[in-house]
C-alpha atoms as a PDB file:
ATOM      1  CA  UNK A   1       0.346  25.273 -16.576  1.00  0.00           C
ATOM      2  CA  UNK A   2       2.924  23.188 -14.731  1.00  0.00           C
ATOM      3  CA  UNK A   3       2.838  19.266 -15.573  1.00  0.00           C
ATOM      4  CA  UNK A   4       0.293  17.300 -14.209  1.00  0.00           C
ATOM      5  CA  UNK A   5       0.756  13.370 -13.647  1.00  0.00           C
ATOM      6  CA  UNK A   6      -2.208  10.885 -14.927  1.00  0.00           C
ATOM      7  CA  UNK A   7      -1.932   7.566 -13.053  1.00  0.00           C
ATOM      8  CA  UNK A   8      -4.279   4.740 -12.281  1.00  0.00           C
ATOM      9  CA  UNK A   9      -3.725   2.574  -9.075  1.00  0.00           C
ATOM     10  CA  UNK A  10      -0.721   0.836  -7.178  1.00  0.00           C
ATOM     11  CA  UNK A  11      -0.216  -2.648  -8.767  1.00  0.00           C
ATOM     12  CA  UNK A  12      -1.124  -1.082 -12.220  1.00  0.00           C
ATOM     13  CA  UNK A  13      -2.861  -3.736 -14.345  1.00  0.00           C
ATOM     14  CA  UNK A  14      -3.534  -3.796 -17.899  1.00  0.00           C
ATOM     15  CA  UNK A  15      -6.699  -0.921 -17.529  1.00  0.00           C
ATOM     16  CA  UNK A  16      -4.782   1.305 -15.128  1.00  0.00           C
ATOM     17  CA  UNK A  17      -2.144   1.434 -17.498  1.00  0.00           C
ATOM     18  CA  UNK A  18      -4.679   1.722 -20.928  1.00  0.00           C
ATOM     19  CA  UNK A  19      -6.462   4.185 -19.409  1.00  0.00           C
ATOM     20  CA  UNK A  20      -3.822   5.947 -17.723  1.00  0.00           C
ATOM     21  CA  UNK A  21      -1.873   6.279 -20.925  1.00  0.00           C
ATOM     22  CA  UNK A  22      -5.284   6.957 -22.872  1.00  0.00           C
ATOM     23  CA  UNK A  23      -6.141   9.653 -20.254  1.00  0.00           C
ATOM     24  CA  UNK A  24      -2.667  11.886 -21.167  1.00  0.00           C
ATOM     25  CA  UNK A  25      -2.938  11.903 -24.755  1.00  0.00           C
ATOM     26  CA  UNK A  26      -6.068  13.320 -24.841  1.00  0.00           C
ATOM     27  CA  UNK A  27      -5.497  15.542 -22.092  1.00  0.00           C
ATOM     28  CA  UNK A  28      -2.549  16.793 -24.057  1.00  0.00           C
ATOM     29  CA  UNK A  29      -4.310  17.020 -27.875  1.00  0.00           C
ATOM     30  CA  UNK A  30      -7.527  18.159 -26.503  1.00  0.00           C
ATOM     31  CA  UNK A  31      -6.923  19.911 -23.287  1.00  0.00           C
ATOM     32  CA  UNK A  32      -2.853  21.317 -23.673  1.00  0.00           C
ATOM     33  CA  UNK A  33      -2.098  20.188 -20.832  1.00  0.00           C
ATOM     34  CA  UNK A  34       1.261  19.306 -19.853  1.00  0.00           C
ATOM     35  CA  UNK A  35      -0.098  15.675 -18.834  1.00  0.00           C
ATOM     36  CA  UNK A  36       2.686  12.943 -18.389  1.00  0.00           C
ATOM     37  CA  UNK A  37       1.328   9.412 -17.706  1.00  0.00           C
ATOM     38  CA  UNK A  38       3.227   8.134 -15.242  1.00  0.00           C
ATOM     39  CA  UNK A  39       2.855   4.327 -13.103  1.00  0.00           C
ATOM     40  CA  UNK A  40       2.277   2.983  -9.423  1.00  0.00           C
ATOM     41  CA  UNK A  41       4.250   0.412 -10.061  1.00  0.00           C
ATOM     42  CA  UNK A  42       5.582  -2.518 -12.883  1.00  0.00           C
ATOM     43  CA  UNK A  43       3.522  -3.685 -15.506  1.00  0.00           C
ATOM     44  CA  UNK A  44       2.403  -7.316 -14.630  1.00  0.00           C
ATOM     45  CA  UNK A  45       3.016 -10.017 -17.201  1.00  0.00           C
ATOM     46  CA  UNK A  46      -0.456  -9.749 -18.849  1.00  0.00           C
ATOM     47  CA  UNK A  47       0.369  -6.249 -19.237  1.00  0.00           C
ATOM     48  CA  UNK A  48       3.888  -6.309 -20.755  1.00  0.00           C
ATOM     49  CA  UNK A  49       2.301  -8.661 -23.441  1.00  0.00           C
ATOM     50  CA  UNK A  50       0.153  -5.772 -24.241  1.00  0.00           C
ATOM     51  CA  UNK A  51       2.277  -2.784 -23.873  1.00  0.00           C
ATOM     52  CA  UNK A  52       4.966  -5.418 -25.852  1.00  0.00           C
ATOM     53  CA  UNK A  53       2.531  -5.923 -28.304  1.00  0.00           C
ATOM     54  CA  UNK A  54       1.624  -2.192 -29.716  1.00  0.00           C
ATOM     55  CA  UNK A  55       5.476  -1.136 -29.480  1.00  0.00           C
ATOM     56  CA  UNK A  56       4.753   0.970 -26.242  1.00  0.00           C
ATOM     57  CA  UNK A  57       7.172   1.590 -23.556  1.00  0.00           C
ATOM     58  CA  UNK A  58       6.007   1.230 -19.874  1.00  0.00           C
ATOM     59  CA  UNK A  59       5.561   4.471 -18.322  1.00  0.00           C
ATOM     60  CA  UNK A  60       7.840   5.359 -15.701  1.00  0.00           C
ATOM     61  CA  UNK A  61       7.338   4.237 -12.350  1.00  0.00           C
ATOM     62  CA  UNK A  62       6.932   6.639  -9.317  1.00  0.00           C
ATOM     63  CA  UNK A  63       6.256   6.166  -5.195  1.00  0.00           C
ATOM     64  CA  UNK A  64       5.776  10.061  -5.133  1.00  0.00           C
ATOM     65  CA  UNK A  65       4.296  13.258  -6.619  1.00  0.00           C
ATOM     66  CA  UNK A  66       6.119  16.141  -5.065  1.00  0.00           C
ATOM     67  CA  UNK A  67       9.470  14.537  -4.628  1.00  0.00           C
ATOM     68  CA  UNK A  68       8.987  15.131  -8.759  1.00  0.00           C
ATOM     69  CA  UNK A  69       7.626  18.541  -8.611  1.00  0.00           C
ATOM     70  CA  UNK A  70       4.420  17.800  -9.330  1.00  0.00           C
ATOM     71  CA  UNK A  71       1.876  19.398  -7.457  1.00  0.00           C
ATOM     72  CA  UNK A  72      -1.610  18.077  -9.822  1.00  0.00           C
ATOM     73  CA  UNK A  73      -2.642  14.751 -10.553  1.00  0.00           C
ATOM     74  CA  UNK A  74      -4.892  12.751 -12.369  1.00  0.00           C
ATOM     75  CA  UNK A  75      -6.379   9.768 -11.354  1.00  0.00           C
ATOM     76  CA  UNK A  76      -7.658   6.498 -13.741  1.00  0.00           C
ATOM     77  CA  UNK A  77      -8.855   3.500 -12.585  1.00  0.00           C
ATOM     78  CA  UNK A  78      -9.117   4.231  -9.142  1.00  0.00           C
ATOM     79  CA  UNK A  79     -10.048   7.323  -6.636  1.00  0.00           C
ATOM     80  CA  UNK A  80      -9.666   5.224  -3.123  1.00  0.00           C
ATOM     81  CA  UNK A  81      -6.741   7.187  -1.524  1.00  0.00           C
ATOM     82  CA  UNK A  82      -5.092   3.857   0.034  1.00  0.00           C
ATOM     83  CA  UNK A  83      -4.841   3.025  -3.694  1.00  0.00           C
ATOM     84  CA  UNK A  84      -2.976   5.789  -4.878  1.00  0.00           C
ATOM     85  CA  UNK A  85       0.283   8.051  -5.032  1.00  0.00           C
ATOM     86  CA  UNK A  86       2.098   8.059  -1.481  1.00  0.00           C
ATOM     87  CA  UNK A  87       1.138  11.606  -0.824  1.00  0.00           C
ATOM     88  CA  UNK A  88      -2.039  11.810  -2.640  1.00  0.00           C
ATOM     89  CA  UNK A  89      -2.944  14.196   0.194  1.00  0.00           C
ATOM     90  CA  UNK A  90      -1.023  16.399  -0.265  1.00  0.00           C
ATOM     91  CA  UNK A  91      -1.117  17.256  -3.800  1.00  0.00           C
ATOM     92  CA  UNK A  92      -4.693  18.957  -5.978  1.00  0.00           C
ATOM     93  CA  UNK A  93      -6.905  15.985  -7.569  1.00  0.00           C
ATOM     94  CA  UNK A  94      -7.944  17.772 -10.701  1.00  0.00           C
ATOM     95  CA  UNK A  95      -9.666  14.713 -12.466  1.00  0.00           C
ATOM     96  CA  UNK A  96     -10.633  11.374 -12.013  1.00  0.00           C
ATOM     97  CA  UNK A  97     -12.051   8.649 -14.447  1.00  0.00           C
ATOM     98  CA  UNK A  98     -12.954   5.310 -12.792  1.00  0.00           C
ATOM     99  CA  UNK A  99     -15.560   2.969 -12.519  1.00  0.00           C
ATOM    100  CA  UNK A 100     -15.749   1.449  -9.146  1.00  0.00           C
ATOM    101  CA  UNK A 101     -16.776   2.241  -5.964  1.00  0.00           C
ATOM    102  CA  UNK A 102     -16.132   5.632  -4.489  1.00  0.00           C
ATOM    103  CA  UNK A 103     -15.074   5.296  -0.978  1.00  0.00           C
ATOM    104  CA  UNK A 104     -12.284   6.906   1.136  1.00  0.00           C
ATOM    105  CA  UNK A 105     -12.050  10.497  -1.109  1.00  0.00           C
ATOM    106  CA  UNK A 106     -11.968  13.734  -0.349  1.00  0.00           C
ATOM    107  CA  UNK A 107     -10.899  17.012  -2.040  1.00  0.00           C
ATOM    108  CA  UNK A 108     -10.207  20.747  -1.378  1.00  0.00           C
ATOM    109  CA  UNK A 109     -11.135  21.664  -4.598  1.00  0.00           C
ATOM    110  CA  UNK A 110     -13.693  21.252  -6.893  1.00  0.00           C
ATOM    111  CA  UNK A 111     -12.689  18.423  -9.633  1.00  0.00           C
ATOM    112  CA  UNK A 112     -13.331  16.852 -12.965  1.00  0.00           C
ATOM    113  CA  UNK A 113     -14.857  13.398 -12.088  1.00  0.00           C
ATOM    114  CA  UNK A 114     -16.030  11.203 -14.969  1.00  0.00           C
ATOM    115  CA  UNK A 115     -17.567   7.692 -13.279  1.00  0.00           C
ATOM    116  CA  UNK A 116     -19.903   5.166 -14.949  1.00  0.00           C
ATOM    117  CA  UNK A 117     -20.641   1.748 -14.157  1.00  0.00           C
ATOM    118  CA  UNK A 118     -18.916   0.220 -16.927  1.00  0.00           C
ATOM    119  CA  UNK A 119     -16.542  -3.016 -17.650  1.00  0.00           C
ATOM    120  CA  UNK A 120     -13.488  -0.471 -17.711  1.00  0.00           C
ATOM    121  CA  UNK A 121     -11.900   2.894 -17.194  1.00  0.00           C
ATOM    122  CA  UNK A 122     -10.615   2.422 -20.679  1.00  0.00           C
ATOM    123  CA  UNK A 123     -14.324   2.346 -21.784  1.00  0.00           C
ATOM    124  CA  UNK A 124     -14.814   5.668 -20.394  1.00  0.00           C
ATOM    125  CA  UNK A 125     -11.653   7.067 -21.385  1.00  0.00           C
ATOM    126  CA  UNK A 126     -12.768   5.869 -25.430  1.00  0.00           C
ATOM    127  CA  UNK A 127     -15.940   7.440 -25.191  1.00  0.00           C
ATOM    128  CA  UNK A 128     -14.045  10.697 -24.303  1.00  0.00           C
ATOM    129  CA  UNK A 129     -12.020  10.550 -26.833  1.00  0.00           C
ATOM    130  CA  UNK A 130     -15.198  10.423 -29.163  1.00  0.00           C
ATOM    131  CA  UNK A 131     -16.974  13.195 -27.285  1.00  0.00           C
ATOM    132  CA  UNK A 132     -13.435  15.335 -27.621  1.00  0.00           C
ATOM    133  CA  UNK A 133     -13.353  14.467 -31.751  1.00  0.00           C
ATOM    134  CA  UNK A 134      -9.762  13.336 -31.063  1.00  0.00           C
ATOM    135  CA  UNK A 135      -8.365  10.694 -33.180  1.00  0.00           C
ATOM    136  CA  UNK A 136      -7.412   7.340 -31.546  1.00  0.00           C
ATOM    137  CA  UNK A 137      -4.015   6.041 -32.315  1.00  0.00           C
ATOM    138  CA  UNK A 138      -3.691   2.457 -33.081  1.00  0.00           C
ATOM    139  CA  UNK A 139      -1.219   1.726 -30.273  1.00  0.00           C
ATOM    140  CA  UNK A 140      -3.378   3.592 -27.395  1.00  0.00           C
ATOM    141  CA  UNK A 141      -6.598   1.760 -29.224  1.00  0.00           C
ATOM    142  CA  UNK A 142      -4.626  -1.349 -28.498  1.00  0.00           C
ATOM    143  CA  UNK A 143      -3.792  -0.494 -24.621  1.00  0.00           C
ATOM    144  CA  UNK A 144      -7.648   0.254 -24.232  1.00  0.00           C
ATOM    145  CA  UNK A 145      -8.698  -2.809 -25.442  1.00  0.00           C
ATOM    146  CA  UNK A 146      -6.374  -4.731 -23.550  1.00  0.00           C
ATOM    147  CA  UNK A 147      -7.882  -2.830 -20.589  1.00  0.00           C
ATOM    148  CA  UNK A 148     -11.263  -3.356 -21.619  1.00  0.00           C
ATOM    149  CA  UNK A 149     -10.533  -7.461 -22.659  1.00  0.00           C
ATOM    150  CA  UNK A 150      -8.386  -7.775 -18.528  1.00  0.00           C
ATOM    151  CA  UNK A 151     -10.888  -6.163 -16.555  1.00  0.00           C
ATOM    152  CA  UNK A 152     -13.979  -7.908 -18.075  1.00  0.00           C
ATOM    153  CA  UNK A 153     -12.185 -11.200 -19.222  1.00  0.00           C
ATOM    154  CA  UNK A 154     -12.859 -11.298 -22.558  1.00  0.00           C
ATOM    155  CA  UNK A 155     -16.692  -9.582 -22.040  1.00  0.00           C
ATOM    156  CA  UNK A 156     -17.373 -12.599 -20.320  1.00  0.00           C
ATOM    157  CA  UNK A 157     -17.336 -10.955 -16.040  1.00  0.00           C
ATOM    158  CA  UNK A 158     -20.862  -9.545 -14.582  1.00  0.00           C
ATOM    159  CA  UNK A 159     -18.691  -5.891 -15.082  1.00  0.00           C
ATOM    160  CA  UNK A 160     -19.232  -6.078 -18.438  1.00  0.00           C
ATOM    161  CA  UNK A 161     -21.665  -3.364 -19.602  1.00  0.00           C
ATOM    162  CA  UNK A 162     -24.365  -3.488 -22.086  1.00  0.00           C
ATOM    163  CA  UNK A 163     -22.284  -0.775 -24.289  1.00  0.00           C
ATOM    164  CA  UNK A 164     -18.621  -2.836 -23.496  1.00  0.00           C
ATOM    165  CA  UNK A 165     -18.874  -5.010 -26.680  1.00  0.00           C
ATOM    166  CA  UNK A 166     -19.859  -2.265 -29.171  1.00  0.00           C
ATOM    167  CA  UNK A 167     -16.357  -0.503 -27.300  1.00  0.00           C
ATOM    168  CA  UNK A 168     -14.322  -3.321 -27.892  1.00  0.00           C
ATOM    169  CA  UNK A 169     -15.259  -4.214 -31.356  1.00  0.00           C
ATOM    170  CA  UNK A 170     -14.358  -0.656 -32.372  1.00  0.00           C
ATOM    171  CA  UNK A 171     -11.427  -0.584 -30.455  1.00  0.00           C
ATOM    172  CA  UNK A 172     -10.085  -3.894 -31.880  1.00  0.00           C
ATOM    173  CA  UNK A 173     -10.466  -2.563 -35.458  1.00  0.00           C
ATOM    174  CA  UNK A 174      -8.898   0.665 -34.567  1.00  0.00           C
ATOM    175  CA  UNK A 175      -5.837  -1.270 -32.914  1.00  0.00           C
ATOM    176  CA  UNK A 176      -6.022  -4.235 -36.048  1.00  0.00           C
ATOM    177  CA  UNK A 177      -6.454  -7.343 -34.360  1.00  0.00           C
ATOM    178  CA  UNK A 178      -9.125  -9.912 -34.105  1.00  0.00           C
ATOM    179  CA  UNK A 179     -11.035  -9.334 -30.518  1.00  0.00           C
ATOM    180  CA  UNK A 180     -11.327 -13.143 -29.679  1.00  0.00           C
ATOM    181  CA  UNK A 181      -7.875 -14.183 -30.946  1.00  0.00           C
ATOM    182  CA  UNK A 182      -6.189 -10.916 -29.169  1.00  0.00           C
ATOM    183  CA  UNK A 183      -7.938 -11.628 -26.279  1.00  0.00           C
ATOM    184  CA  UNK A 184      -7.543 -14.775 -25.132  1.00  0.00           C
ATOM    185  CA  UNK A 185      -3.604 -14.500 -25.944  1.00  0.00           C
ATOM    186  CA  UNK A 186      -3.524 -11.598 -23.273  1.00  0.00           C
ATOM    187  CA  UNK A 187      -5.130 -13.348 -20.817  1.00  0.00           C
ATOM    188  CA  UNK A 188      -3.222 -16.305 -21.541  1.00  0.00           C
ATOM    189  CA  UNK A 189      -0.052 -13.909 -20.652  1.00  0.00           C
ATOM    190  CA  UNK A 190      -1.476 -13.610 -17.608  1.00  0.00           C
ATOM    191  CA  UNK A 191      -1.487 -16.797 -16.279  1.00  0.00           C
ATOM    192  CA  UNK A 192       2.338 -17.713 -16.228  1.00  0.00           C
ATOM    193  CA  UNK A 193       2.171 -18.020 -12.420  1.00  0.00           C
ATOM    194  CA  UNK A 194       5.062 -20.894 -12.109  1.00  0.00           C
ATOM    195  CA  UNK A 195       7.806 -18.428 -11.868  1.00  0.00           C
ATOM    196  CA  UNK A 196       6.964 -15.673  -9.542  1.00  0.00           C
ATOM    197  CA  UNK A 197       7.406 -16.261  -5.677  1.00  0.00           C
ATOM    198  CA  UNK A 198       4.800 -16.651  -3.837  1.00  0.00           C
ATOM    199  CA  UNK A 199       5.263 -12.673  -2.662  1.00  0.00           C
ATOM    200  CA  UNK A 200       5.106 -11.508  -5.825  1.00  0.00           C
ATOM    201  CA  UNK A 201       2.086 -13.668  -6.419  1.00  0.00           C
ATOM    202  CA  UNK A 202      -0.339 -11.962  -4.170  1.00  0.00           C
ATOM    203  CA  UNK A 203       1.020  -8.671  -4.883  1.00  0.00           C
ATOM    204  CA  UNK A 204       0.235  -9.194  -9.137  1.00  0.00           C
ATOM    205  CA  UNK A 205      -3.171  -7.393  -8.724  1.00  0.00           C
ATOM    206  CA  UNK A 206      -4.271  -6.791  -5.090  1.00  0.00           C
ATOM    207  CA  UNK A 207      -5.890  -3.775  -3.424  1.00  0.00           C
ATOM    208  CA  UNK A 208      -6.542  -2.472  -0.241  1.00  0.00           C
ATOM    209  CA  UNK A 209     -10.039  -1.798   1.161  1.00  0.00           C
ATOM    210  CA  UNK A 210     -11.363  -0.065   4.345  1.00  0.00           C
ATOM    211  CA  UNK A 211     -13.842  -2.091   5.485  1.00  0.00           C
ATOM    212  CA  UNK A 212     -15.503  -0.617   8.991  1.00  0.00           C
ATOM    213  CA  UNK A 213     -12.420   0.187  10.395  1.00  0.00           C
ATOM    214  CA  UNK A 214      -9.938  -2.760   9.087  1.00  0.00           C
ATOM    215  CA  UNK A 215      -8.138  -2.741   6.045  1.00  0.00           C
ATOM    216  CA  UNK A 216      -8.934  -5.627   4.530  1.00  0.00           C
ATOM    217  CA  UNK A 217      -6.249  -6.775   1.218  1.00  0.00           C
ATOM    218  CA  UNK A 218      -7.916  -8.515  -1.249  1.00  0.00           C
ATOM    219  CA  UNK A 219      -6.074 -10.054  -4.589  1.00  0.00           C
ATOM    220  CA  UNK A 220      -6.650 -11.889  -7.740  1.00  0.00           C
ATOM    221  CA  UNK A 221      -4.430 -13.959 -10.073  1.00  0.00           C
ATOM    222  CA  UNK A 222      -5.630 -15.522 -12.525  1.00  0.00           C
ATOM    223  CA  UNK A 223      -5.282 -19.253 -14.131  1.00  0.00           C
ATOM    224  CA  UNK A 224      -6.651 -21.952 -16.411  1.00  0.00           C
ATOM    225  CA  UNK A 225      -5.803 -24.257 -13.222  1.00  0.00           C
ATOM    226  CA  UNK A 226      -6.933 -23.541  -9.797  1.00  0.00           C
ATOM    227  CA  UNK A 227      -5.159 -26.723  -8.550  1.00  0.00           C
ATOM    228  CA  UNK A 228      -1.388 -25.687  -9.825  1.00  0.00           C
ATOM    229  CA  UNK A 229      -2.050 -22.751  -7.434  1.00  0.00           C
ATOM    230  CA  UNK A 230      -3.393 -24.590  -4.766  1.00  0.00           C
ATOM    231  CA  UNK A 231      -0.440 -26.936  -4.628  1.00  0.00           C
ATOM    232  CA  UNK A 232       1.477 -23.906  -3.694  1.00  0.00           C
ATOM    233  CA  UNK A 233      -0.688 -23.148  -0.096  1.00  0.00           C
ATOM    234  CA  UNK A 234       1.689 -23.532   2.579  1.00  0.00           C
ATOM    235  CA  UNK A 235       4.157 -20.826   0.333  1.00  0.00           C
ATOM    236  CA  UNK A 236       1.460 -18.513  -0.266  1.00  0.00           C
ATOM    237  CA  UNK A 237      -0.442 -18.631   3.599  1.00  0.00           C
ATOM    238  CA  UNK A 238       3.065 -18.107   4.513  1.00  0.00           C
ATOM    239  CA  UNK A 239       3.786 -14.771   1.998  1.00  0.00           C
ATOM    240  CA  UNK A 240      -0.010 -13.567   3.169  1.00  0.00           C
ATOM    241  CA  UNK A 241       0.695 -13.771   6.964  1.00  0.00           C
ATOM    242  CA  UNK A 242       3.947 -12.077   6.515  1.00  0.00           C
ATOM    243  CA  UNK A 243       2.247  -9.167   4.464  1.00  0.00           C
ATOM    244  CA  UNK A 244      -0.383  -8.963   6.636  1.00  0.00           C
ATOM    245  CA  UNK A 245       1.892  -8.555   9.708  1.00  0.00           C
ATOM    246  CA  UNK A 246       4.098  -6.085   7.602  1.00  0.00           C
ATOM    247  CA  UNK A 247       1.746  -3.744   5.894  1.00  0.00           C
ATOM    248  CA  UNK A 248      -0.966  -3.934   8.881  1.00  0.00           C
ATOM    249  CA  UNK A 249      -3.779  -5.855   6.708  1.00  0.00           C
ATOM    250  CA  UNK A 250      -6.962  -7.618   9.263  1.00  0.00           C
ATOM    251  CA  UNK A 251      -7.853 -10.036   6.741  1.00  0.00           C
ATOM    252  CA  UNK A 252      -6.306 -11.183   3.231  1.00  0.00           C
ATOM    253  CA  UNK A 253      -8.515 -12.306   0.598  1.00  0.00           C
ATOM    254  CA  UNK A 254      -6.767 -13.846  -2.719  1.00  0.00           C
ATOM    255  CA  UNK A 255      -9.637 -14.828  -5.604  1.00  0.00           C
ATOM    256  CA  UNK A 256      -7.987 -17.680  -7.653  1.00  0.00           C
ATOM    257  CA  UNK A 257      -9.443 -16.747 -10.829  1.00  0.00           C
ATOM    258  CA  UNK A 258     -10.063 -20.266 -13.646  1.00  0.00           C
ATOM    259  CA  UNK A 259     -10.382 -17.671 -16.259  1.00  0.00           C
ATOM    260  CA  UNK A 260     -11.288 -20.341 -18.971  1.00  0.00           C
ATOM    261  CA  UNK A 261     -14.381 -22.341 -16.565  1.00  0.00           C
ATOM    262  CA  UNK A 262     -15.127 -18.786 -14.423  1.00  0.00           C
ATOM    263  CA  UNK A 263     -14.875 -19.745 -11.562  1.00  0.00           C
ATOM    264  CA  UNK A 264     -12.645 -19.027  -8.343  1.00  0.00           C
ATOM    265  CA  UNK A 265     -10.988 -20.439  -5.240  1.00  0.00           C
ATOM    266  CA  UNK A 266     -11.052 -18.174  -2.370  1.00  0.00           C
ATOM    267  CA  UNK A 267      -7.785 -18.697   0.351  1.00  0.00           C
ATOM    268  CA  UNK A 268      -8.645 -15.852   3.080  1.00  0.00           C
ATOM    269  CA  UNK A 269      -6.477 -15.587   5.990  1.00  0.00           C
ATOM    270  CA  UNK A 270      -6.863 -13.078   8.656  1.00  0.00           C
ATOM    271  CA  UNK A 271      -8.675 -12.102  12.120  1.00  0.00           C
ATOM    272  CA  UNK A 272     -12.677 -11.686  10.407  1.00  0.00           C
ATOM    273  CA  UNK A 273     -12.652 -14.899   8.194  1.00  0.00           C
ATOM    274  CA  UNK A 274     -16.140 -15.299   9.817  1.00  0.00           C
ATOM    275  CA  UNK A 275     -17.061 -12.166   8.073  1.00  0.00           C
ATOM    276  CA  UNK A 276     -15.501 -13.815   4.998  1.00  0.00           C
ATOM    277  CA  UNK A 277     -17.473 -16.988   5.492  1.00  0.00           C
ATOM    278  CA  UNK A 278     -20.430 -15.003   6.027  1.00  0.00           C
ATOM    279  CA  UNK A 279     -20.027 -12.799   2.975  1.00  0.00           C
ATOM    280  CA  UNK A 280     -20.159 -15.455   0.505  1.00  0.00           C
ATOM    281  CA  UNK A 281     -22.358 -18.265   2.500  1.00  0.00           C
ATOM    282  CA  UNK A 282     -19.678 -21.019   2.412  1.00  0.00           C
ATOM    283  CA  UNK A 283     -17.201 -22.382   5.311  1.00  0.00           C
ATOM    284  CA  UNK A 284     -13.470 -22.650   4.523  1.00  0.00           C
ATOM    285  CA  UNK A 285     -11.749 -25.895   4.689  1.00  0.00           C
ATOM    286  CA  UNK A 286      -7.965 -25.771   5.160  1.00  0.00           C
ATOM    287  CA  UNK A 287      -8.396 -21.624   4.579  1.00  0.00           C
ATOM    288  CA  UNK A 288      -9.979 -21.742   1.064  1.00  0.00           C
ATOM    289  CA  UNK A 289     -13.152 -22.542  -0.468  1.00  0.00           C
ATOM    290  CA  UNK A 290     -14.732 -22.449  -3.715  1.00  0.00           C
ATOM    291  CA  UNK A 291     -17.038 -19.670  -5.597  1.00  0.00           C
ATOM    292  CA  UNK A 292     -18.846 -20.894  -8.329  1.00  0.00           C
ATOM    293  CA  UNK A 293     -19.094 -18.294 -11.247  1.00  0.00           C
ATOM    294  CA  UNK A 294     -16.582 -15.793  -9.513  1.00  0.00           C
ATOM    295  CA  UNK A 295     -14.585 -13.851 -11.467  1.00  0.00           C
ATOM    296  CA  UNK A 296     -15.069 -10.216 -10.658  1.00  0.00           C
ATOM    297  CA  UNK A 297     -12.889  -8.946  -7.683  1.00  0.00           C
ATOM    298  CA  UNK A 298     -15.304  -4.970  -7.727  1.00  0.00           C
ATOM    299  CA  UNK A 299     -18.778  -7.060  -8.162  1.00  0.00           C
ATOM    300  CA  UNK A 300     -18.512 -10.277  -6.723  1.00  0.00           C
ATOM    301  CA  UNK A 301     -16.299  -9.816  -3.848  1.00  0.00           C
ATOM    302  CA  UNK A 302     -15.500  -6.303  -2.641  1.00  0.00           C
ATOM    303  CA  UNK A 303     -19.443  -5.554  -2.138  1.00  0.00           C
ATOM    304  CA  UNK A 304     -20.222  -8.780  -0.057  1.00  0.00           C
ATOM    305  CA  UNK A 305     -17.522  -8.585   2.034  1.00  0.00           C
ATOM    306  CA  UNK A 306     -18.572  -4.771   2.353  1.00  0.00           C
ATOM    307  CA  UNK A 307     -22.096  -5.940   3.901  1.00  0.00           C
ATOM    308  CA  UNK A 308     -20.461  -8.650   6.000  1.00  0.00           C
ATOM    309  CA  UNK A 309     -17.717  -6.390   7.278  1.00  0.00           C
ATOM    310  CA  UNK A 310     -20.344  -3.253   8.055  1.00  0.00           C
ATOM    311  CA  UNK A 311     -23.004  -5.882   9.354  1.00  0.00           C
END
C-alpha cells in the first residue's frame, strides 16, 4: 500500500502531536502500513519541552497532502475539515481517532473512526495500543502523556475522564517520570508568553468553528497570570482584528487560561459578541470578561457558544 500520512490538527499542540506520532507506530507494527506522522504546523513551546524531553524530533511540517503524493490520510485529534490538511477534500480519510465534537465531516468511503469522550486522543490512542498487544516505547509513552497532562491540565479540566488517571499513571511509569513533577514542568513550558508577538500569541492553540453560518476563531493560551496578558490588550485586539479581516473570522474568542487558579479571561472581538455575552451570561467590559472555573476550550466554551450562535 502506498504511504499514508497520520496528522492531528493545524496549530498542533502537545496531543495532536502525541497522538499523531502514537497513531503511526502502531499503525506501522500492528497494521504494516506505510504510516508517516507528519504535522499541521510547529510544535508550540509546551510541546518542544516535551518532544525535547524524550529525544524526539518534530515531525515534519506540511500545508498539503497531494503536493507529497499522498493520496490517504489519517486523522488524530481532530475530524472538523476547517481544521485539517489544505485539501482534506480531496484526498480518502481512512481513520480517525478524536475526542471532540464531530461537526463539518463527510466521506466517500467507509472509514475507521475510533471516538470516545475522553480527556485526550492520546488516551484513545494508549488503549489501542493495549487492545493491539503492541509494546509502548518509552519516548511515545512520554508524548502521550504529555498529551494526556496539556489537554486535561494536569487531570485537573471537566475533560478529564473517569479512566484518564489510571492512563496517565501507566503512561508516566512507562515513560519514567513522576506524573505531578512532569506535569506541571510542561505546563509551565507553556506559559512563556513574554516573547512571542502578539500574532503569534493567538495563533499558539486556536481553532476554527462553524457556528450557524459564521466561522467563529476561538483560542487559548495559557498562564499563571491573567494580568501580564491583559497588559498586552491594545497589541492583541489589534493582531485579532487584523486576523479576523484576513482569514474571514465573524467573531474571535481568546480563553486566557490561569492554569495554576483555573480560571480564564475571555477578550472576544467580532460582529456576534452578543452571542458571546449571551453564551456565558456575563457582559464584557473593555472586550473581556472573566469565567470563573474555565479552563476547557471543547467543554466550556465551544458548546455554549454553539447554543448561543444556533439560538
Amino acid at each position: 500500500m502506498s504511504k499514508v500520512f497520520v496528522f492531528g490538527h493545524q496549530n498542533p499542540d502537545s496531543d495532536a502531536i502525541g497522538s499523531s506520532y502514537a497513531y503511526a507506530y502502531l499503525a506501522r507494527q500492528a497494521h504494516g502500513l506505510d504510516a508517516e506522522v507528519v504535522a499541521l504546523g510547529e510544535p508550540n513551546e509546551e510541546t518542544a519541552f516535551a518532544l525535547n524531553y524524550f529525544g524526539v524530533e518534530a515531525p515534519r511540517v506540511v500545508t498539503s497532502a497531494k503536493a507529497e503524493g499522498v493520496d490517504t490520510v489519517i486523522l488524530t485529534d481532530h475530524n472538523e475539515f476547517q481544521q485539517s490538511i489544505s485539501d482534506i477534500k480531496e484526498v480518502e480519510v481512512m481513520g480517525v481517532v478524536d475526542h471532540h465534537r464531530v461537526a463539518n465531516f463527510e466521506t466517500a468511503n467507509p472509514l475507521f473512526m475510533r471516538l470516545e469522550p475522553v480527556g485526550s486522543a492520546s488516551s484513545i490512542v494508549y488503549r489501542m495500543y493495549k487492545e493491539n498487544g503492541v509494546e509502548v516505547p518509552k519516548e511515545i509513552a512520554g508524548l502521550m502523556l504529555s498529551g494526556l497532562i496539556s489537554d486535561t491540565l494536569l487531570l485537573k479540566s471537566p475533560t478529564t475522564h473517569a479512566t484518564d488517571p489510571q492512563v496517565a499513571k501507566e503512561l508516566a511509569e512507562l515513560a519514567g517520570v513522576d506524573l505531578e513533577e512532569y506535569g506541571l514542568e510542561l505546563l509551565k513550558a507553556g506559559t512563556n508568553l513574554a516573547s512571542k508577538s502578539a500574532e503569534e500569541l493567538i495563533d499558539i492553540d486556536a481553532k476554527t468553528f462553524e457556528l450557524n453560518g459564521n466561522n467563529v476563531r476561538v483560542a487559548q493560551v495559557n498562564t499563571v497570570d491573567i494580568n501580564d496578558v491583559l497588559a498586552r490588550q491594545e497589541e492583541i485586539e489589534a493582531a485579532i482584528q487584523a486576523s479576523n479581516q484576513a482569514n474571514g473570522y465573524s467573531d474571535f474568542v481568546l480563553m486566557i487560561t490561569d492554569i495554576l487558579n483555573s480560571n480564564s479571561e475571555i477578550l472576544a472581538i467580532g460582529s456576534n459578541m452578543d452571542k458571546v455575552e449571551a453564551a456565558f451570561n456575563f457582559k464584557l467590559e473593555n472586550n473581556h470578561a472573566f469565567l470563573e472555573g474555565a479552563v476547557s476550550r471543547k467543554k466550556q466554551v465551544v458548546p455554549q457558544l454553539t447554543e448561543s450562535f444556533n439560538a
